[in-house]
C-alpha atoms as a PDB file:
ATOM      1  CA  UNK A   1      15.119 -23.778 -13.076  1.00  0.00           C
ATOM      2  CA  UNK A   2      11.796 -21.957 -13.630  1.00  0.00           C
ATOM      3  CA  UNK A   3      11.569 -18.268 -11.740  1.00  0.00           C
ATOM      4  CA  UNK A   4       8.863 -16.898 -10.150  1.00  0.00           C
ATOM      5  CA  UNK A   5       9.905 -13.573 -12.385  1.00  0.00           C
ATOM      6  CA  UNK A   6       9.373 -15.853 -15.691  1.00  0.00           C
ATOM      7  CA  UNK A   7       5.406 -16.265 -14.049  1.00  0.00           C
ATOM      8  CA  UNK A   8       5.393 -12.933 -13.104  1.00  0.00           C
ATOM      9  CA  UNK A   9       6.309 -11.856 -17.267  1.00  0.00           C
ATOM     10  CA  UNK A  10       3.999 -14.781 -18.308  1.00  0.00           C
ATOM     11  CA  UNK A  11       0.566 -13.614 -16.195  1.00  0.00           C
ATOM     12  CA  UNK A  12       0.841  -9.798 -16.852  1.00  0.00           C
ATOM     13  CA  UNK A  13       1.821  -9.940 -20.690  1.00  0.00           C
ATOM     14  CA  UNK A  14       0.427 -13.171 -22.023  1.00  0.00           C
ATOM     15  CA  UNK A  15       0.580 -12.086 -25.674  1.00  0.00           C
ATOM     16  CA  UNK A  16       4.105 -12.373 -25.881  1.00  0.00           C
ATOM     17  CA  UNK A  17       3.310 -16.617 -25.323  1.00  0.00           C
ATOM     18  CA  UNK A  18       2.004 -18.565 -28.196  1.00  0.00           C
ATOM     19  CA  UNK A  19      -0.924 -20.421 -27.102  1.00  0.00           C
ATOM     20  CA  UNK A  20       1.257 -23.996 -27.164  1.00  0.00           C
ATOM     21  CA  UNK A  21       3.475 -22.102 -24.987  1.00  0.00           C
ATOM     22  CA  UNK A  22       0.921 -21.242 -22.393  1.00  0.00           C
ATOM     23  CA  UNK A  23      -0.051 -24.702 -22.345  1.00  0.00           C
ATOM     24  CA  UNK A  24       2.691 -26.090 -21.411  1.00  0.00           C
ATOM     25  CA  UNK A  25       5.061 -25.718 -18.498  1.00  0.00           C
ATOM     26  CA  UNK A  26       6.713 -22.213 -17.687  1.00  0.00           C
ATOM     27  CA  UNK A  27       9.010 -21.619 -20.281  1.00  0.00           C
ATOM     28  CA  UNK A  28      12.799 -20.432 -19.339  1.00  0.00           C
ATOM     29  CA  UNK A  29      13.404 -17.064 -18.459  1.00  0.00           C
ATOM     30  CA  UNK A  30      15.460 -16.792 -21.802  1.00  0.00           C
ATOM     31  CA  UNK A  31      12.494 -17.261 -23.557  1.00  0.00           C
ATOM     32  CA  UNK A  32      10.568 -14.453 -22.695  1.00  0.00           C
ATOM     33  CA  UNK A  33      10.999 -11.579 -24.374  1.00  0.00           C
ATOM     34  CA  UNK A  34      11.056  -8.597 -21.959  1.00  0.00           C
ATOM     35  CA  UNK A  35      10.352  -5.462 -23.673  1.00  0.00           C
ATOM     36  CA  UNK A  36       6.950  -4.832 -23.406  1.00  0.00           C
ATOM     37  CA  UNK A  37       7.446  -5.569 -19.375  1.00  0.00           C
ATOM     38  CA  UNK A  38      10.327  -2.722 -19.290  1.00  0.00           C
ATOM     39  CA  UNK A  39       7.689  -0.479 -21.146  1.00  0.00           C
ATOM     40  CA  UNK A  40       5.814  -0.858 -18.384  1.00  0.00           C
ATOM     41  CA  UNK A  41       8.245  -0.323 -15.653  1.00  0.00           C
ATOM     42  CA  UNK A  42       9.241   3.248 -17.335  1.00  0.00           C
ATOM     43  CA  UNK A  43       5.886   3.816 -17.586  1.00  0.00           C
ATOM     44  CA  UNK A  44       5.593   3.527 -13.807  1.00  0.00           C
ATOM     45  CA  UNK A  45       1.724   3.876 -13.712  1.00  0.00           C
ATOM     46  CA  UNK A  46       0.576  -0.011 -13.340  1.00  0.00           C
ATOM     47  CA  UNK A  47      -1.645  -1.991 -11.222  1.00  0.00           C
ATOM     48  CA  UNK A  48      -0.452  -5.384 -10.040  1.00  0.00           C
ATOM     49  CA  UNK A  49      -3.577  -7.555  -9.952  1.00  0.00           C
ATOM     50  CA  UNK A  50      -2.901  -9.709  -7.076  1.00  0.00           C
ATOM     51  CA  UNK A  51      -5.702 -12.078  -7.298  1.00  0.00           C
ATOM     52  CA  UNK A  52      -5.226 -13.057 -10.760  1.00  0.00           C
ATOM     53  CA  UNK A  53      -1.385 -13.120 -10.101  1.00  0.00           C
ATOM     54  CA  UNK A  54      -2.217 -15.657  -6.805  1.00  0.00           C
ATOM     55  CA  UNK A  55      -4.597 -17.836  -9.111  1.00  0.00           C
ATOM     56  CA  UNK A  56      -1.194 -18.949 -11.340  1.00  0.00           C
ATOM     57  CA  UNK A  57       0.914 -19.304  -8.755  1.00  0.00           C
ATOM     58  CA  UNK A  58       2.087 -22.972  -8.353  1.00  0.00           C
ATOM     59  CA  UNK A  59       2.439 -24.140  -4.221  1.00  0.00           C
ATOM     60  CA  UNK A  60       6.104 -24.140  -4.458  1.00  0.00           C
ATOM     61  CA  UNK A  61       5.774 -20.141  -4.975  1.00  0.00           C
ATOM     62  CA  UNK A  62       4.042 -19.659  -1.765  1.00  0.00           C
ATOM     63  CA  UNK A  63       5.411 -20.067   1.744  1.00  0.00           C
ATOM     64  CA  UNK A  64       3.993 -20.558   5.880  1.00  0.00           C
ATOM     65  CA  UNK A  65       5.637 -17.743   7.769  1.00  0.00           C
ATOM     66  CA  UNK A  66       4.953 -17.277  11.433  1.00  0.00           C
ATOM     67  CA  UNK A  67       5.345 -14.058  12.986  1.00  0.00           C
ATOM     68  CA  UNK A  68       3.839 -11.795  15.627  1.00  0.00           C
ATOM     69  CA  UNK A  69       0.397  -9.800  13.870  1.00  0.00           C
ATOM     70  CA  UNK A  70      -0.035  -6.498  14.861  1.00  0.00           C
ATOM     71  CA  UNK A  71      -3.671  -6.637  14.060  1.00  0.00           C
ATOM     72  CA  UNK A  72      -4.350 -10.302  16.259  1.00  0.00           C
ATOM     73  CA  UNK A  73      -1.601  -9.007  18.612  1.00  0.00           C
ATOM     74  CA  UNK A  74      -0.348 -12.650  18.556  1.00  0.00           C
ATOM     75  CA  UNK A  75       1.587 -15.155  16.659  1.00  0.00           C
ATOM     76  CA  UNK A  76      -0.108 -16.743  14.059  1.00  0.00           C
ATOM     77  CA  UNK A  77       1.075 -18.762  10.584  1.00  0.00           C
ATOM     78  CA  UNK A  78       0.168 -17.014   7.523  1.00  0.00           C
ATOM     79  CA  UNK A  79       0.505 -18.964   3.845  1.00  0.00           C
ATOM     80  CA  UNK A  80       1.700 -15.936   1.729  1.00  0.00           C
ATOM     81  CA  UNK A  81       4.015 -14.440  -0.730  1.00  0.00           C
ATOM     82  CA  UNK A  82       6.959 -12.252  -0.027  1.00  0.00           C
ATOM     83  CA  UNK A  83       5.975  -8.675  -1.535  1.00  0.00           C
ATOM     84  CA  UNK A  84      10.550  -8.506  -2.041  1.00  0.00           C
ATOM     85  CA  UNK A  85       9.631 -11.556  -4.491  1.00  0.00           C
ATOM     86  CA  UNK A  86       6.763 -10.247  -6.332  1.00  0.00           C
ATOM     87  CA  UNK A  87       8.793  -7.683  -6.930  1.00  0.00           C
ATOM     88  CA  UNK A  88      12.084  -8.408  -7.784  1.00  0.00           C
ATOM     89  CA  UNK A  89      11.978  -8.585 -11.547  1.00  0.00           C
ATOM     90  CA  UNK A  90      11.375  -4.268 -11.356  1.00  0.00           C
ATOM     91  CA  UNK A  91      14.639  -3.986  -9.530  1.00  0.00           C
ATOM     92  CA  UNK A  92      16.665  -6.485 -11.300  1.00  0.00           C
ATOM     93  CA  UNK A  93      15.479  -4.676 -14.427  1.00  0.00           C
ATOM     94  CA  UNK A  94      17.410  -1.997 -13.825  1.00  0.00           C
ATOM     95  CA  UNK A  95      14.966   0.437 -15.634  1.00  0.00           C
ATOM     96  CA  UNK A  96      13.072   1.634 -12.426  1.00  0.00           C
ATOM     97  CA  UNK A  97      13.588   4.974 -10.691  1.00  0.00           C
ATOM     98  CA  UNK A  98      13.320   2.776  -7.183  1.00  0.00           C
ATOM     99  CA  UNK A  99      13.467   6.576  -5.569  1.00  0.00           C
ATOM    100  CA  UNK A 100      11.141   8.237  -7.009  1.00  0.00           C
ATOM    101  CA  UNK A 101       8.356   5.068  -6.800  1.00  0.00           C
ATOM    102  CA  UNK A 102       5.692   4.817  -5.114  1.00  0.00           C
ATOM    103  CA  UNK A 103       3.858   1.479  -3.489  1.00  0.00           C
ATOM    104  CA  UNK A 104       0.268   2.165  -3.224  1.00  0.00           C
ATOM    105  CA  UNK A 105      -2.311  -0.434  -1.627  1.00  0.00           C
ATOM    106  CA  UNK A 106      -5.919   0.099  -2.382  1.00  0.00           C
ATOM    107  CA  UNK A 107      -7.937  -2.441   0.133  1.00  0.00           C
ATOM    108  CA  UNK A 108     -11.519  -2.667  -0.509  1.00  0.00           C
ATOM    109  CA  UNK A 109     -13.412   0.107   2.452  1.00  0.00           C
ATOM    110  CA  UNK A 110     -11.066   2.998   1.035  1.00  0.00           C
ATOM    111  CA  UNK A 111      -8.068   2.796   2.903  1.00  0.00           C
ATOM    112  CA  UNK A 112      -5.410   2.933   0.433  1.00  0.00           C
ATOM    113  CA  UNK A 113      -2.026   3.650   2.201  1.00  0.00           C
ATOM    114  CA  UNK A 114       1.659   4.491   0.218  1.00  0.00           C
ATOM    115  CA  UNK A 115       5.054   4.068   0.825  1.00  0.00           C
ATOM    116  CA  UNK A 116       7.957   4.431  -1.072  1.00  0.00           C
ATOM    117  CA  UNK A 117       9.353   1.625  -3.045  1.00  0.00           C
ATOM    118  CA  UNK A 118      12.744   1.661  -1.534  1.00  0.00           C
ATOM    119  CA  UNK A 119      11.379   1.617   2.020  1.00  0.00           C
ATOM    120  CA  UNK A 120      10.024  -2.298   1.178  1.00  0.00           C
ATOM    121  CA  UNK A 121      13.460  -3.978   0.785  1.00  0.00           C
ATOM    122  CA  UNK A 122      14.635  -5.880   3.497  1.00  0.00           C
ATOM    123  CA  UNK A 123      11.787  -5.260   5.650  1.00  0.00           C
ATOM    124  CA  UNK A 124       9.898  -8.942   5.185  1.00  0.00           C
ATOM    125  CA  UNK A 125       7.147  -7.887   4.035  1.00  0.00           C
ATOM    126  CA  UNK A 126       4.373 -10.625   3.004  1.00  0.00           C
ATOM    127  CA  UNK A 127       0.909 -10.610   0.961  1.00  0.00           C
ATOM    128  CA  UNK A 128      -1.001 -14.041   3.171  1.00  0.00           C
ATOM    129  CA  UNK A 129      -3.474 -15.766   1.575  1.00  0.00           C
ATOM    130  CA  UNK A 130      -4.974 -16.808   4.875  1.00  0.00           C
ATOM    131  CA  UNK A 131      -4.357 -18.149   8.359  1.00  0.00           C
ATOM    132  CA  UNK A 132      -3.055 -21.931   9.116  1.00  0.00           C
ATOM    133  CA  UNK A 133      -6.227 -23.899  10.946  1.00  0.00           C
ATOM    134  CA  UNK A 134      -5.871 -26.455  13.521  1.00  0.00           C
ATOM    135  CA  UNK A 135      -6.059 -28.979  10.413  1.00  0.00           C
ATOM    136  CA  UNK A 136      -3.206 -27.560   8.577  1.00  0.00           C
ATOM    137  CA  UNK A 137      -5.181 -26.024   5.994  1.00  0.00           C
ATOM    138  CA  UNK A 138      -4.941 -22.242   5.277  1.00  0.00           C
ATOM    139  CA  UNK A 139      -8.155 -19.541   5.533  1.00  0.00           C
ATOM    140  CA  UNK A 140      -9.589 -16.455   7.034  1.00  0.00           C
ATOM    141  CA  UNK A 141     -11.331 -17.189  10.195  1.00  0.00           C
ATOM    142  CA  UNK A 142     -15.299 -16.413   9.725  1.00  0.00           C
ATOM    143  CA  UNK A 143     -15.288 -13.859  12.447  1.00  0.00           C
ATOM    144  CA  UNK A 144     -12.547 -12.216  10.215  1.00  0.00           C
ATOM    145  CA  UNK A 145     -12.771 -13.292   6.698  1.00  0.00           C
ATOM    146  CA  UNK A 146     -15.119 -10.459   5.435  1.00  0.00           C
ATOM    147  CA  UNK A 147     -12.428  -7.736   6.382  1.00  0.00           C
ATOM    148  CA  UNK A 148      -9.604  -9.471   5.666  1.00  0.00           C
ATOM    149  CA  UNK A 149     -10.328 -11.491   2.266  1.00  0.00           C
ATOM    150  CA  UNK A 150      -9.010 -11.574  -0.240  1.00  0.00           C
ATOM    151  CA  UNK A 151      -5.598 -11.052   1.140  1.00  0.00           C
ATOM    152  CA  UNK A 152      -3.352  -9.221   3.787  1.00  0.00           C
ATOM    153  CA  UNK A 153      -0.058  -7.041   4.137  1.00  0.00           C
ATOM    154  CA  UNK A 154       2.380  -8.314   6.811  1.00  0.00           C
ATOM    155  CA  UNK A 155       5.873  -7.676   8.009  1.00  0.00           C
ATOM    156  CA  UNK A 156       7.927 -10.294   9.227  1.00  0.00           C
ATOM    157  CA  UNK A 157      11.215  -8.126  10.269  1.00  0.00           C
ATOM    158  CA  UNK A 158       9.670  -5.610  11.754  1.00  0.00           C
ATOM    159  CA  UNK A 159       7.943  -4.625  14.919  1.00  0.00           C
ATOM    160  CA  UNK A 160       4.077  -4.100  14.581  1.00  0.00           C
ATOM    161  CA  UNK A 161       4.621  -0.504  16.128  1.00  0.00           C
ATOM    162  CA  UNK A 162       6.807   0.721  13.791  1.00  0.00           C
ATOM    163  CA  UNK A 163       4.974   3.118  12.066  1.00  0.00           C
ATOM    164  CA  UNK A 164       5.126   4.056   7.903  1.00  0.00           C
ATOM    165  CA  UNK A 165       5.031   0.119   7.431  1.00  0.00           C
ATOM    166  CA  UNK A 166       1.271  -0.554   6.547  1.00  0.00           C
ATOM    167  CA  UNK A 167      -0.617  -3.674   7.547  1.00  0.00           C
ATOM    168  CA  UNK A 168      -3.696  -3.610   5.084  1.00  0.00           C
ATOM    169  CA  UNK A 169      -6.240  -5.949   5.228  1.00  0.00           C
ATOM    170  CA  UNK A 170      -8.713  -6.665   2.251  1.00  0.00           C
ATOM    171  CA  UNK A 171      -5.900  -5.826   0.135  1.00  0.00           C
ATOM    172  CA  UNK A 172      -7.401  -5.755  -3.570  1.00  0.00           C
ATOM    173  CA  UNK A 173      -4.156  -5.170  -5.775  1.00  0.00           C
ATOM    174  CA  UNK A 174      -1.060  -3.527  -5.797  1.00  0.00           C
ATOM    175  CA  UNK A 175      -0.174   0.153  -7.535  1.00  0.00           C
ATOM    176  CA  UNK A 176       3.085   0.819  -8.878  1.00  0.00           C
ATOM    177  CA  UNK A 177       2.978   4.482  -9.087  1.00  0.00           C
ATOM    178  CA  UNK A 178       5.264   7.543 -10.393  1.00  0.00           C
ATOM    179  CA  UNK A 179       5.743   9.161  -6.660  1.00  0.00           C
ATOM    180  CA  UNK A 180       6.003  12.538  -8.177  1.00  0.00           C
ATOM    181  CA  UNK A 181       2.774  12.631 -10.449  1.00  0.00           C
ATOM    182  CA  UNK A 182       0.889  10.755  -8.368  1.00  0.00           C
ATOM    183  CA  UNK A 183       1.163  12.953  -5.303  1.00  0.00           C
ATOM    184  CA  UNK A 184       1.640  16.272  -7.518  1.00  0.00           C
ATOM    185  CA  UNK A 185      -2.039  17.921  -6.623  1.00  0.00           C
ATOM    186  CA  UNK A 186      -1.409  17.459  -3.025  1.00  0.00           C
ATOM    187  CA  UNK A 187       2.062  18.913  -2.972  1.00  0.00           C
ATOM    188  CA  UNK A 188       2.644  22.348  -1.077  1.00  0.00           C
ATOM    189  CA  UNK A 189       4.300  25.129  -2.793  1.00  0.00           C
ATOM    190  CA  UNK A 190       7.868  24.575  -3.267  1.00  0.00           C
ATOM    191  CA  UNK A 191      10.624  26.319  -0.883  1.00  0.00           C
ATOM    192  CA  UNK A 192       7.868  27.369   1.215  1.00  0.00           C
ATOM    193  CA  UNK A 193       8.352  25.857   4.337  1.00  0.00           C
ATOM    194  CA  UNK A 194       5.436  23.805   4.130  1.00  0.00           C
ATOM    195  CA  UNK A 195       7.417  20.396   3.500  1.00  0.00           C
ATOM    196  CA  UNK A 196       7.354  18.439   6.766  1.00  0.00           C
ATOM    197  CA  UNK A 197       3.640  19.267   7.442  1.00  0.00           C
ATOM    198  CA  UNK A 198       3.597  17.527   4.067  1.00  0.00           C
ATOM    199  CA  UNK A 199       5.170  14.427   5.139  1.00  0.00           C
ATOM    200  CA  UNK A 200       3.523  14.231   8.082  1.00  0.00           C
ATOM    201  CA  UNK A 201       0.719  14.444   6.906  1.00  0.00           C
ATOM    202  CA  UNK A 202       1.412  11.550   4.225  1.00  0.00           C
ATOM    203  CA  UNK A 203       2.905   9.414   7.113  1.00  0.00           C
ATOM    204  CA  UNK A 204      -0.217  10.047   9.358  1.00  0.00           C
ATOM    205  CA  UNK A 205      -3.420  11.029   7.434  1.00  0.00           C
ATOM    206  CA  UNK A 206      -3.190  10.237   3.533  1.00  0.00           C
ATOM    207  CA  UNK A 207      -3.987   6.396   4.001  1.00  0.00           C
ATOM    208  CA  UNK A 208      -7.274   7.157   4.638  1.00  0.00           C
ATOM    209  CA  UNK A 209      -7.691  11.219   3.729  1.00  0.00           C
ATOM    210  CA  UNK A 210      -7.699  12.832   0.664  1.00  0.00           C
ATOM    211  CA  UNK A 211      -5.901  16.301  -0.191  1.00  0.00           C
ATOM    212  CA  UNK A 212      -7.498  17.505  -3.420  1.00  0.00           C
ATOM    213  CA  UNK A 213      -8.456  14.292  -4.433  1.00  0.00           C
ATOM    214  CA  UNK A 214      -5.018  12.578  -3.680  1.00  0.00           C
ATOM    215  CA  UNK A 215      -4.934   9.687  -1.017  1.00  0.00           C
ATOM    216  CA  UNK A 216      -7.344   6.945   0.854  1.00  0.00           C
ATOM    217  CA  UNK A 217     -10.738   7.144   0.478  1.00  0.00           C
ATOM    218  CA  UNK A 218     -12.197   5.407   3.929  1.00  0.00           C
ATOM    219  CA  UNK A 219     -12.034   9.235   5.926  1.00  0.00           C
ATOM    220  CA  UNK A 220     -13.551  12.613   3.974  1.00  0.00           C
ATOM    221  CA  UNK A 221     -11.483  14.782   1.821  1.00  0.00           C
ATOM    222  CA  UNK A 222      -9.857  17.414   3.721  1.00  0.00           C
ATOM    223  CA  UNK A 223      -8.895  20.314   1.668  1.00  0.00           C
ATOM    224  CA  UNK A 224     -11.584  19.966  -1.837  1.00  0.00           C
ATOM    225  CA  UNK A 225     -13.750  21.615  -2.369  1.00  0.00           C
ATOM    226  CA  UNK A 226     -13.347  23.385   1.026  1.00  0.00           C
ATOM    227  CA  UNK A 227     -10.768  22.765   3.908  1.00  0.00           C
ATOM    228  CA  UNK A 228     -10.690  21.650   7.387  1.00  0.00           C
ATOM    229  CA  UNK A 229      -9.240  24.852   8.767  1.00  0.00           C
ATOM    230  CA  UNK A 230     -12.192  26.852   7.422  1.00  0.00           C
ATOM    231  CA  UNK A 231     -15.173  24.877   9.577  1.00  0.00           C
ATOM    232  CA  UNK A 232     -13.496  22.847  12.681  1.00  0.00           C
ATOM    233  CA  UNK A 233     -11.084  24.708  15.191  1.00  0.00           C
ATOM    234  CA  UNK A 234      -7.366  24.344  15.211  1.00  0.00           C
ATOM    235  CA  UNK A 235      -7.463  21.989  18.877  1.00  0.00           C
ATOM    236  CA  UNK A 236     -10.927  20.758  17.763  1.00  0.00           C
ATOM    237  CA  UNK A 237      -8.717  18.952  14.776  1.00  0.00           C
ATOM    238  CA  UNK A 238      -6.325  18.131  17.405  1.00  0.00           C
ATOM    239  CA  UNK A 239      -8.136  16.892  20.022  1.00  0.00           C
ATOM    240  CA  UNK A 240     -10.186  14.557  17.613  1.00  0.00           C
ATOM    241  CA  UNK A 241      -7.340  13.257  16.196  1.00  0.00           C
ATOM    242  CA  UNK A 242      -6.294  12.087  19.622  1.00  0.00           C
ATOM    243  CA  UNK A 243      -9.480  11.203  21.096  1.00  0.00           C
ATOM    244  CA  UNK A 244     -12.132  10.088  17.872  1.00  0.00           C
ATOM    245  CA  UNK A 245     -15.078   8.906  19.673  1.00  0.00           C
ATOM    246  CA  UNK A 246     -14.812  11.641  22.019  1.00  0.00           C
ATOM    247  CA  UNK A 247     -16.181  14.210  19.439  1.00  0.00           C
ATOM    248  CA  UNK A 248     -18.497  11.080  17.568  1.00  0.00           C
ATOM    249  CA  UNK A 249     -19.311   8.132  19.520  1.00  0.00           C
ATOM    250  CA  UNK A 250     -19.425   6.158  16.683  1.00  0.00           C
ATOM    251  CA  UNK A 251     -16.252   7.073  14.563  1.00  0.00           C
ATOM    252  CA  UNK A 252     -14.531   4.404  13.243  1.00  0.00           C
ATOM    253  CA  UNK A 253     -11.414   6.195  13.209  1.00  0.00           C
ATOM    254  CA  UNK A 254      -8.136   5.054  15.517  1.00  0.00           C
ATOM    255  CA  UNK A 255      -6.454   7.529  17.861  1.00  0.00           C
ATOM    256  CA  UNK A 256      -2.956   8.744  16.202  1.00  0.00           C
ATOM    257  CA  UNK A 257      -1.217   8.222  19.251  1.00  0.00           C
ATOM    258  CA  UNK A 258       2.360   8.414  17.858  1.00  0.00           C
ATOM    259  CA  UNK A 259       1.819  12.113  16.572  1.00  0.00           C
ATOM    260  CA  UNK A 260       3.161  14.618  18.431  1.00  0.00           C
ATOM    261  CA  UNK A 261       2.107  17.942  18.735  1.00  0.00           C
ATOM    262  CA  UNK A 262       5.129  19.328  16.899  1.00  0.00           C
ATOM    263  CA  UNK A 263       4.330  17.076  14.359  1.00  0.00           C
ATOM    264  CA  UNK A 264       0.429  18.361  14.012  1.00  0.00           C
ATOM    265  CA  UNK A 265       1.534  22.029  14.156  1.00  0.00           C
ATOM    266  CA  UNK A 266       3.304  21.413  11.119  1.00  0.00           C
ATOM    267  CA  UNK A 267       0.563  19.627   9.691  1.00  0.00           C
ATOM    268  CA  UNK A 268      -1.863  22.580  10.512  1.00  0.00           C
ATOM    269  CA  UNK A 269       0.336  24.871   8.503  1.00  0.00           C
ATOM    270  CA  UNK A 270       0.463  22.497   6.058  1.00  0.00           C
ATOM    271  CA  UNK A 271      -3.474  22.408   5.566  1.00  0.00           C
ATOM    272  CA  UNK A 272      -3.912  25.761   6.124  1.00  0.00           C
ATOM    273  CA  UNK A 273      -0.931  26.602   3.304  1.00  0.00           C
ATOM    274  CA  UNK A 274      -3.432  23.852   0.504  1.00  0.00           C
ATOM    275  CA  UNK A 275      -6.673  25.766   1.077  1.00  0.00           C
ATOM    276  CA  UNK A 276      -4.722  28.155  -1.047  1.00  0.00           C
ATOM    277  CA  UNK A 277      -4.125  25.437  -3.888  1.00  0.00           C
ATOM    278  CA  UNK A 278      -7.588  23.448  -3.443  1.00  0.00           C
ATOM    279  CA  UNK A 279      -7.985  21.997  -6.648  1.00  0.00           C
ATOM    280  CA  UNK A 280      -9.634  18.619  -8.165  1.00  0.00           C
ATOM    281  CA  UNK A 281      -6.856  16.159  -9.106  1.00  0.00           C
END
């Protein structure tokens, strides 16, 4: 029985195949010799190129799921890939610090959101190569395809309005990330009460903000080289974060209507705590 984890070992280390091995049909998992791939999961700093990986992938890989899409607020059939799947060989492996791991998906405008590694399990979550047509075939729509090609983040088992589960579109590749080091710059000072404004502000802003260099790139950096709190008003911040295109007409940025007050307070503290640390990552 081949395994999609044998494909997975054969497309990111092809060195460790002879070139009659590559030719032929996947070789058995027991073939493979996985040392340089659990190199690379203690190294925990690796990008998972999707579209190469989804270039090798024989049909039987891939799979039509149907579920409600919280950016077409309708049902639709995507052919895709479950992200559990693609990465199942760094749990089995046993050599990954699954709590300290970070998933990070850079999409090609700058939006680039995170979430821990040990939040995807169980959650049905899917990387679709397109949308099933009326003739059974699978594509973007042209009315969507430049924002959504090459491929798109979906959740099957969970509602779209659950929030901290990201549905990114033009999703380029995949970063498997050290959660600690990666996030390190944009850290408040430890002990100092400063930690929830911090994961708010992850949960909320980071996707598409930047703290010292450290998160999305689609929204300007917020605390390098100077911070928000120092030129816009405490319930200016607030009331554009509610209300965007109140303060610009022509902001592309969404409402964050699940935060709460409480919730920004802490984040205020927290950004007025980092223009202490403001630092290039």
């Amino acid at each position: 029985m081949k395994t999609w984890h044998t494909l997975l070992l054969i497309i990111l280390f092809p060195s460790i195949l002879s070139c009659e091995e590559k030719a032929a049909t996947y070789p058995e998992q027991s073939t493979i010799d996985q040392k340089a791939f659990v190199e690379w999961v203690q190294h925990q700093d690796s990008v998972l190129d999707l579209q190469e990986v989804l270039k090798t992938i024989p049909p039987e890989f891939l799979e039509e799921v149907e579920l409600t899409d919280k950016a077409f607020k309708k049902k639709l059939r995507y052919q895709a890939i479950s992200l559990e799947f693609l990465f199942g060989m760094w749990q089995d492996s046993g050599k990954l610090d699954i709590s300290n791991t970070s998933l990070i998906f850079p999409c090609k405008d700058g939006y680039s959101p995170s979430m821990p590694l040990a939040n995807m399990y169980g959650k049905g979550g899917f990387i679709t190569l397109g949308i099933k047509t009326p003739s059974g075939s699978y594509a973007w729509p042209d009315s969507v395809a430049e924002k959504f090609a090459p491929l798109y983040l979906v959740w099957k088992d969970l509602d779209p309005g659950v929030y901290g589960y990201p549905w990114p579109y033009g999703l380029t590749n995949i970063k498997l990330k050290n959660t600690q080091n990666t996030f390190a710059a944009a850290l408040p000072e430890a002990h100092a009460g400063f930690d929830k404004g911090y994961k708010s502000f992850k949960l909320y802003c980071m996707k598409c903000h930047q703290i010292n260099k450290v998160g999305g790139e689609m929204g300007p950096e917020l605390n390098y080289p100077k911070s928000i709190t120092d030129y816009m008003d405490k319930e200016d911040i607030w009331g554009f974060i509610k209300n965007p295109q109140s303060y610009r007409y022509n902001s592309k940025m969404p409402a964050i209507k699940p935060l709460s007050r409480d919730e920004f307070e802490e984040i205020y503290k927290y950004l007025s705590h980092m223009k202490s640390r403001t630092k290039a990552s």
